[in-house]
N, C-alpha and C. Protein backbone atom coordinates (compact mmCIF):
# COMPACT_ATOMS: atom_id res chain seq x y z
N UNK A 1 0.84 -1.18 0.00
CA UNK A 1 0.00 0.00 0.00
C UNK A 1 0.87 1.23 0.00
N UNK A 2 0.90 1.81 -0.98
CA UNK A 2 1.02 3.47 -0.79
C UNK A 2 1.04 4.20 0.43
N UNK A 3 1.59 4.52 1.03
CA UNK A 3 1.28 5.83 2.10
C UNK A 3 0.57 7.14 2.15
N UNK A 4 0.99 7.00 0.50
CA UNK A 4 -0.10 8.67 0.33
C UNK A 4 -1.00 8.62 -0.74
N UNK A 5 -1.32 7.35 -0.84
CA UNK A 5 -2.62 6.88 -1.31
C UNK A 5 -4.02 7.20 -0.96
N UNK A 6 -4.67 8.57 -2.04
CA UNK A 6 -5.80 8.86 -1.42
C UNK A 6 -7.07 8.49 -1.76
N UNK A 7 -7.03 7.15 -2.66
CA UNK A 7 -7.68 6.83 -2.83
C UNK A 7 -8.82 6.27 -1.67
N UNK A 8 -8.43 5.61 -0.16
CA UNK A 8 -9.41 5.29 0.89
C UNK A 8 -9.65 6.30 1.59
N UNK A 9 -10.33 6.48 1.79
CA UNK A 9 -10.96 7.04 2.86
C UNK A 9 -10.31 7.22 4.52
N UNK A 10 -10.29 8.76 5.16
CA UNK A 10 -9.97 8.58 6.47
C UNK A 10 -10.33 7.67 6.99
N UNK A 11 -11.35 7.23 6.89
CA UNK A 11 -11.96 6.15 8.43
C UNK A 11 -11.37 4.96 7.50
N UNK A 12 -11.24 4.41 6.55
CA UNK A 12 -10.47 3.15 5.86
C UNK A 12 -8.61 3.13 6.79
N UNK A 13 -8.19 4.78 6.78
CA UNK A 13 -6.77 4.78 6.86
C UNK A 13 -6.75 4.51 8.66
N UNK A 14 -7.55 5.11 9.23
CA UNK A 14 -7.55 5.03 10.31
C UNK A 14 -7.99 3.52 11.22
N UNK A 15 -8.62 3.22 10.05
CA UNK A 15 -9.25 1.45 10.97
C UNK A 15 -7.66 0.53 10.22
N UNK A 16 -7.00 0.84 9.67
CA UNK A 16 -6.16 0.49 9.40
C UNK A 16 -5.29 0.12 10.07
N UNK A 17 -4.65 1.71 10.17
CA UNK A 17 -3.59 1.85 11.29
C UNK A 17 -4.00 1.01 12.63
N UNK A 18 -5.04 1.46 13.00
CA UNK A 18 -5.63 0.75 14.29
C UNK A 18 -5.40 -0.76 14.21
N UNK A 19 -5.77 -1.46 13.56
CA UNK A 19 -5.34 -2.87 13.36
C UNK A 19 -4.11 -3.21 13.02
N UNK A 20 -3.13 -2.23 12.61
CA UNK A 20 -1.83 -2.54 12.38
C UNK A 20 -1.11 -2.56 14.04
N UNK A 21 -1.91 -1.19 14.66
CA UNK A 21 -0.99 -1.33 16.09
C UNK A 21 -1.73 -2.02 16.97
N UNK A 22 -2.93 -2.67 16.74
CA UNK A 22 -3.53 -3.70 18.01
C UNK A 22 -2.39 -4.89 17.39
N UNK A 23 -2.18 -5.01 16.00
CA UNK A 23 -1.03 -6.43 15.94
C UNK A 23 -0.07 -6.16 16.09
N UNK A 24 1.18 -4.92 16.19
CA UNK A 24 1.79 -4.31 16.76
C UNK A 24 1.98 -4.59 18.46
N UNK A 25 1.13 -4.16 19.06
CA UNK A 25 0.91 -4.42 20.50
C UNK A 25 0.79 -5.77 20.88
N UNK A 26 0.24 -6.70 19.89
CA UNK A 26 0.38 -8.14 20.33
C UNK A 26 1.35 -8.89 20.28
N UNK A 27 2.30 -8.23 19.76
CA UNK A 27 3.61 -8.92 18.86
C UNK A 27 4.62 -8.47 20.20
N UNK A 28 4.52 -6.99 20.76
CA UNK A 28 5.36 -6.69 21.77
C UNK A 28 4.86 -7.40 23.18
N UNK A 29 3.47 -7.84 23.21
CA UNK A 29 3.24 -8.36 24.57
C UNK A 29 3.83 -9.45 24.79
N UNK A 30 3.46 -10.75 23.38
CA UNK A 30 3.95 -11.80 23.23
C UNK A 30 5.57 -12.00 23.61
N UNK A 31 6.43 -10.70 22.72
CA UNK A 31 7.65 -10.87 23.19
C UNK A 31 7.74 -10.57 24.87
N UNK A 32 7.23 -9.41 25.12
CA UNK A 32 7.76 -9.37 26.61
C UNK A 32 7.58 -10.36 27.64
N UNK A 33 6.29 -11.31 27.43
CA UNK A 33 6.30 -12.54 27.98
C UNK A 33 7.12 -13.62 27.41
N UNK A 34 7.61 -13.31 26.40
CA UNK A 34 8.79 -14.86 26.51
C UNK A 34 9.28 -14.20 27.08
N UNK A 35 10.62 -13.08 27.33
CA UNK A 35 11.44 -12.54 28.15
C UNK A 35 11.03 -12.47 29.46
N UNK A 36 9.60 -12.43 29.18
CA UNK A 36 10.34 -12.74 31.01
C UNK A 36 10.03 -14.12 31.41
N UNK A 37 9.51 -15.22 30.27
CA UNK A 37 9.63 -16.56 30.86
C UNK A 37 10.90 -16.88 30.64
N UNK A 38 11.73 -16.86 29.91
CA UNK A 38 13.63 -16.86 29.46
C UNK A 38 14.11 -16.23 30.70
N UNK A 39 13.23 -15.27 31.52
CA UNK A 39 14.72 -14.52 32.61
C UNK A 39 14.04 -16.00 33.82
N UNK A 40 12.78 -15.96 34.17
CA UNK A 40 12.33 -16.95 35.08
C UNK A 40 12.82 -18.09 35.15
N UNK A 41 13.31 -18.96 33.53
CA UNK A 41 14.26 -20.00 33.52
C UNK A 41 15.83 -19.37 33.78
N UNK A 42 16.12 -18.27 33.21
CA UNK A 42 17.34 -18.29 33.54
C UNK A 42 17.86 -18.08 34.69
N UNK A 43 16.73 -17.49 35.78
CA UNK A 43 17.04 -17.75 37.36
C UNK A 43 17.00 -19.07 37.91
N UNK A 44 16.30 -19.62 37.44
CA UNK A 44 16.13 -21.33 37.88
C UNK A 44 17.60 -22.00 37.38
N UNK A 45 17.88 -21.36 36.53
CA UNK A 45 19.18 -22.15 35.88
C UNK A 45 20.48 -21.39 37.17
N UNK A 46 20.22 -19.99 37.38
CA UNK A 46 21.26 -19.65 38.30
C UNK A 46 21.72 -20.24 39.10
N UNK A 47 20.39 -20.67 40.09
CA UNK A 47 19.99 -21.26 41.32
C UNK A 47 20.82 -22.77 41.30
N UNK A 48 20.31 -23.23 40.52
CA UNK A 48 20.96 -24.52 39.94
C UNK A 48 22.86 -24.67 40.18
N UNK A 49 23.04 -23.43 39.52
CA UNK A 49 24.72 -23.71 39.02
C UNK A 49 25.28 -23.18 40.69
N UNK A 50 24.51 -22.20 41.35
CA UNK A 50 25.14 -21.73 42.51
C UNK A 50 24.89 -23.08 43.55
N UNK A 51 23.67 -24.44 43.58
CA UNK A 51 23.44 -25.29 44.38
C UNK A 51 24.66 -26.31 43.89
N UNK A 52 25.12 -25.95 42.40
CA UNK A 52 26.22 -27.09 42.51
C UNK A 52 27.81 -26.25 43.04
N UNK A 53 27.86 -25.61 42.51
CA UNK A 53 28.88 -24.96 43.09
C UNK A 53 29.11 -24.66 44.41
N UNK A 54 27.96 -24.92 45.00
CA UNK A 54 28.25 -25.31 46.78
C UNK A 54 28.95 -26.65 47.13
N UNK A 55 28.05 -27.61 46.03
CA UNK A 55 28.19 -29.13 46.04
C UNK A 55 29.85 -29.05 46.17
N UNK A 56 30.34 -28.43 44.88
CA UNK A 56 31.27 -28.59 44.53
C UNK A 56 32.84 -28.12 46.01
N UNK A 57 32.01 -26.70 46.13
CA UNK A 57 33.10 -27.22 47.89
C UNK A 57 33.07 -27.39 48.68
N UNK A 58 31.68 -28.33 48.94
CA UNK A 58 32.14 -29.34 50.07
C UNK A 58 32.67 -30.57 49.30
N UNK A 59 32.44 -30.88 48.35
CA UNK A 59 33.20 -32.37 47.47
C UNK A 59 35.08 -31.90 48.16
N UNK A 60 35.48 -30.51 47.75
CA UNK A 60 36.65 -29.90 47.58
C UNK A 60 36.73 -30.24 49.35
N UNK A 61 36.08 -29.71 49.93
CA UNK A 61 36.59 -29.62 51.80
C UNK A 61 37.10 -30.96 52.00
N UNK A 62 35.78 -32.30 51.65
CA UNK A 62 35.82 -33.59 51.96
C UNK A 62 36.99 -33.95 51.44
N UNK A 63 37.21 -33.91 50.04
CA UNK A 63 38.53 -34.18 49.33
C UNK A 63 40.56 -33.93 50.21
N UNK A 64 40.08 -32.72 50.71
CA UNK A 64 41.41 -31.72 51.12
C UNK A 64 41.29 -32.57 52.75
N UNK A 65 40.44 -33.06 53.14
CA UNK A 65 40.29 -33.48 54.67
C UNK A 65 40.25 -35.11 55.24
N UNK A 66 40.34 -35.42 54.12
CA UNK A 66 40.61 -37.06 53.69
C UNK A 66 41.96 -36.95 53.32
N UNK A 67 42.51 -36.28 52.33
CA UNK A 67 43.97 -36.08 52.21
C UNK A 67 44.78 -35.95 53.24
N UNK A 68 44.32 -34.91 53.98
CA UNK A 68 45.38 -34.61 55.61
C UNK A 68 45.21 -35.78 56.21
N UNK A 69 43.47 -36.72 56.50
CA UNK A 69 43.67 -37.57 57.38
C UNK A 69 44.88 -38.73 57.08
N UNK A 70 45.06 -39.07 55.36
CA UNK A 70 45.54 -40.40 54.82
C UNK A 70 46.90 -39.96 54.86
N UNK A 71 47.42 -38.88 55.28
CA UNK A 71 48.74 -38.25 55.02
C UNK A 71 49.31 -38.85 56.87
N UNK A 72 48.04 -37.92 57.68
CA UNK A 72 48.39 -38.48 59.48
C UNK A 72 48.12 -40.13 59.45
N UNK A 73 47.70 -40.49 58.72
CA UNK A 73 47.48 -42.35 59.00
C UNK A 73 48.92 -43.21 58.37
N UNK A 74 49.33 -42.40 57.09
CA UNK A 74 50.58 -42.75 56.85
C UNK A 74 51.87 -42.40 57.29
N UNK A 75 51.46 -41.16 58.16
CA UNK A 75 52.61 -40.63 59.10
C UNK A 75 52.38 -41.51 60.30
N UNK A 76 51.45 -41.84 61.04
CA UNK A 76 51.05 -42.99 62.24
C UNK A 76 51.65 -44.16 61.73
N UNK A 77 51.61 -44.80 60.48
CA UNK A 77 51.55 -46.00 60.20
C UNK A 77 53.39 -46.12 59.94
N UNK A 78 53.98 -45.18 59.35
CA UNK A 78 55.49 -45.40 59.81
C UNK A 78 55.83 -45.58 60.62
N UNK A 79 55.19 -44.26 62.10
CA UNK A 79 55.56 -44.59 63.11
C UNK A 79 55.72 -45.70 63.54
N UNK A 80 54.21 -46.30 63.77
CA UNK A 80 54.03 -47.28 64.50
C UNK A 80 54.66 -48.68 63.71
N UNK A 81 55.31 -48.71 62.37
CA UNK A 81 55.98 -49.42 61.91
C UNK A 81 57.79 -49.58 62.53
N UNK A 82 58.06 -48.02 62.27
CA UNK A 82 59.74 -48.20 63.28
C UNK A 82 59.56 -48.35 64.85
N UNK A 83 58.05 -48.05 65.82
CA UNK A 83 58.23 -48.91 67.06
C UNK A 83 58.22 -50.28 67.04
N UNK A 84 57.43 -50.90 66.14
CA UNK A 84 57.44 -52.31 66.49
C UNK A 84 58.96 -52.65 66.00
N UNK A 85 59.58 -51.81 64.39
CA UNK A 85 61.04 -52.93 64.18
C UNK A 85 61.88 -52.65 65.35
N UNK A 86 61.59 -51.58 66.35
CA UNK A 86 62.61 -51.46 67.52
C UNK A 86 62.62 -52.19 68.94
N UNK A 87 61.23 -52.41 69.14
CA UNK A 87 60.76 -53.48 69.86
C UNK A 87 60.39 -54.75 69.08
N UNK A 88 61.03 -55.12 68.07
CA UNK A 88 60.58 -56.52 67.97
C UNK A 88 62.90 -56.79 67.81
N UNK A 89 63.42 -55.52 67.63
CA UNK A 89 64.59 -55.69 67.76
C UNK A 89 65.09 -55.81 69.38
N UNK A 90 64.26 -55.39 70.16
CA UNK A 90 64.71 -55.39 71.46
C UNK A 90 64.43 -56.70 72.11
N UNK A 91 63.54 -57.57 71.24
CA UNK A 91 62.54 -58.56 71.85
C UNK A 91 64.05 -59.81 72.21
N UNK A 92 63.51 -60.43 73.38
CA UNK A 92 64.83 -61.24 72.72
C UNK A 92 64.37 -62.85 72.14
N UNK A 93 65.16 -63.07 71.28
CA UNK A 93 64.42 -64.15 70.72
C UNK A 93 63.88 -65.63 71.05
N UNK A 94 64.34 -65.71 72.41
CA UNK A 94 63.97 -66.49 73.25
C UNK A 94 62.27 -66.59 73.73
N UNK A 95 61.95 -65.51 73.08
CA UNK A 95 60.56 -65.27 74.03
C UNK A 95 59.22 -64.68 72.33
N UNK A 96 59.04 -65.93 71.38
CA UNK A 96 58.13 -65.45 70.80
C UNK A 96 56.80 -64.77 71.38
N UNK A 97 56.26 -65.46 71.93
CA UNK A 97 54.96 -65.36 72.52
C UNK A 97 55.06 -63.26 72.60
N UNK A 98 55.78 -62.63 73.29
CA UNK A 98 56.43 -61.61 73.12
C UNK A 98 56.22 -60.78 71.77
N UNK A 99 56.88 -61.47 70.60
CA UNK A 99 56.62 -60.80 69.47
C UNK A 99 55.55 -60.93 68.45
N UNK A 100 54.85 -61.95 69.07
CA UNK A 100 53.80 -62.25 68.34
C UNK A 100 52.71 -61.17 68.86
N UNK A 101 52.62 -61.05 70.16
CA UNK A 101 51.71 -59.50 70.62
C UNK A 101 51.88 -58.62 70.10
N UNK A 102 53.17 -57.98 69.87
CA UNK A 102 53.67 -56.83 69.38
C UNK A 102 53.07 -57.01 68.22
N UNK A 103 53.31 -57.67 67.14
CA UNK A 103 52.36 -58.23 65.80
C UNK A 103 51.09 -57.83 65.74
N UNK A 104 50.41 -58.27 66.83
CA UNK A 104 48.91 -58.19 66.46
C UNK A 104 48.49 -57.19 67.10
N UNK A 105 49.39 -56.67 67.87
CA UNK A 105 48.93 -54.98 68.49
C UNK A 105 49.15 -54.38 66.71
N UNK A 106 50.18 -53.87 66.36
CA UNK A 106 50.48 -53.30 64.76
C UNK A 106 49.38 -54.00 63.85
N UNK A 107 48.87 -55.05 64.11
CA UNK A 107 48.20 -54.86 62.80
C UNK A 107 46.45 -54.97 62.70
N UNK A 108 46.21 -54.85 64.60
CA UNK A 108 45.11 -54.02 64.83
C UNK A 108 45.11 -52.81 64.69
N UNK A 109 46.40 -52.00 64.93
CA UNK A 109 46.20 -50.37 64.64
C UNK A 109 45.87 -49.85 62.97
N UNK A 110 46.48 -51.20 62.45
CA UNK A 110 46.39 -50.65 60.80
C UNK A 110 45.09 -51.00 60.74
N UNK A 111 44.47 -51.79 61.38
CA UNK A 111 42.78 -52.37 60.57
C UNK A 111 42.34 -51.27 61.01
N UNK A 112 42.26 -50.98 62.51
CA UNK A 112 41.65 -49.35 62.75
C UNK A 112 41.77 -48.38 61.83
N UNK A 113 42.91 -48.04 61.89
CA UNK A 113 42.97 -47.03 60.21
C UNK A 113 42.43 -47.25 59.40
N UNK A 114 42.30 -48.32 58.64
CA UNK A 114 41.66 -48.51 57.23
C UNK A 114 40.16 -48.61 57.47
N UNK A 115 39.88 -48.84 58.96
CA UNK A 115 38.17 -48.54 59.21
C UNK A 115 37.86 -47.18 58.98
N UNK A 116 38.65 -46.45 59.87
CA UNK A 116 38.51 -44.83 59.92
C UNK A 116 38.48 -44.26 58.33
N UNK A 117 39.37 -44.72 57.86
CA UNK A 117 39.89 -44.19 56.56
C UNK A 117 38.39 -44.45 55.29
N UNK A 118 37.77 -45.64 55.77
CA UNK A 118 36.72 -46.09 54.80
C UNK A 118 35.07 -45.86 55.20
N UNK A 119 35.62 -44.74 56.42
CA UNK A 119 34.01 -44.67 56.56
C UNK A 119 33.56 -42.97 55.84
């Protein structure tokens, strides 16, 4: 259509226009409701990435706090490895019964550990 087409009539140009901006106006409502159903998901999506990213440090705390413990269980577990070779060196060999305790004291302390360690 022409713009300065005078062939219709005012009230033709005017019911015109009018129906151009009631579809006009429907076209902007429509959009402003997807936008704001797109921002409503994209807060749900926020929510989401900030609930894992919590996840994520306590995974990191648990991780860093299992490390220190398996670091003190392997620092314990030397220990208690050079007391027994020093007392099973002191033992005298006359007297198993003696080193066989010492034995099963060491390798109850390690089962303890590996309980602690696996719970």
């Amino acid at each position: 259509m022409n713009p300065l087409d005078t062939s219709r009539s005012a009230d033709e140009l005017e019911e015109r226009l009018r129906a151009k901006g009631q579809h006009l106006e429907l076209k902007i409502r429509t959009l402003i409701s997807q936008m704001e159903q797109m921002n409503m998901i994209l807060q749900d999506k926020q929510r989401e990435l900030e609930g894992l990213h919590s996840l994520l440090k306590e995974r990191d705390e648990i991780i860093k706090k299992q490390k220190t413990e398996l670091s003190d269980l392997r620092k314990r577990s030397e220990q208690k490895g050079r007391m027994s070779r020093v007392a099973l060196d002191s033992l005298n060999p006359d007297n198993p019964e003696a080193l066989r305790i010492q034995v099963d004291h060491f390798i109850q302390e390690v089962d303890k550990a590996i309980k602690k360690l696996s719970e």
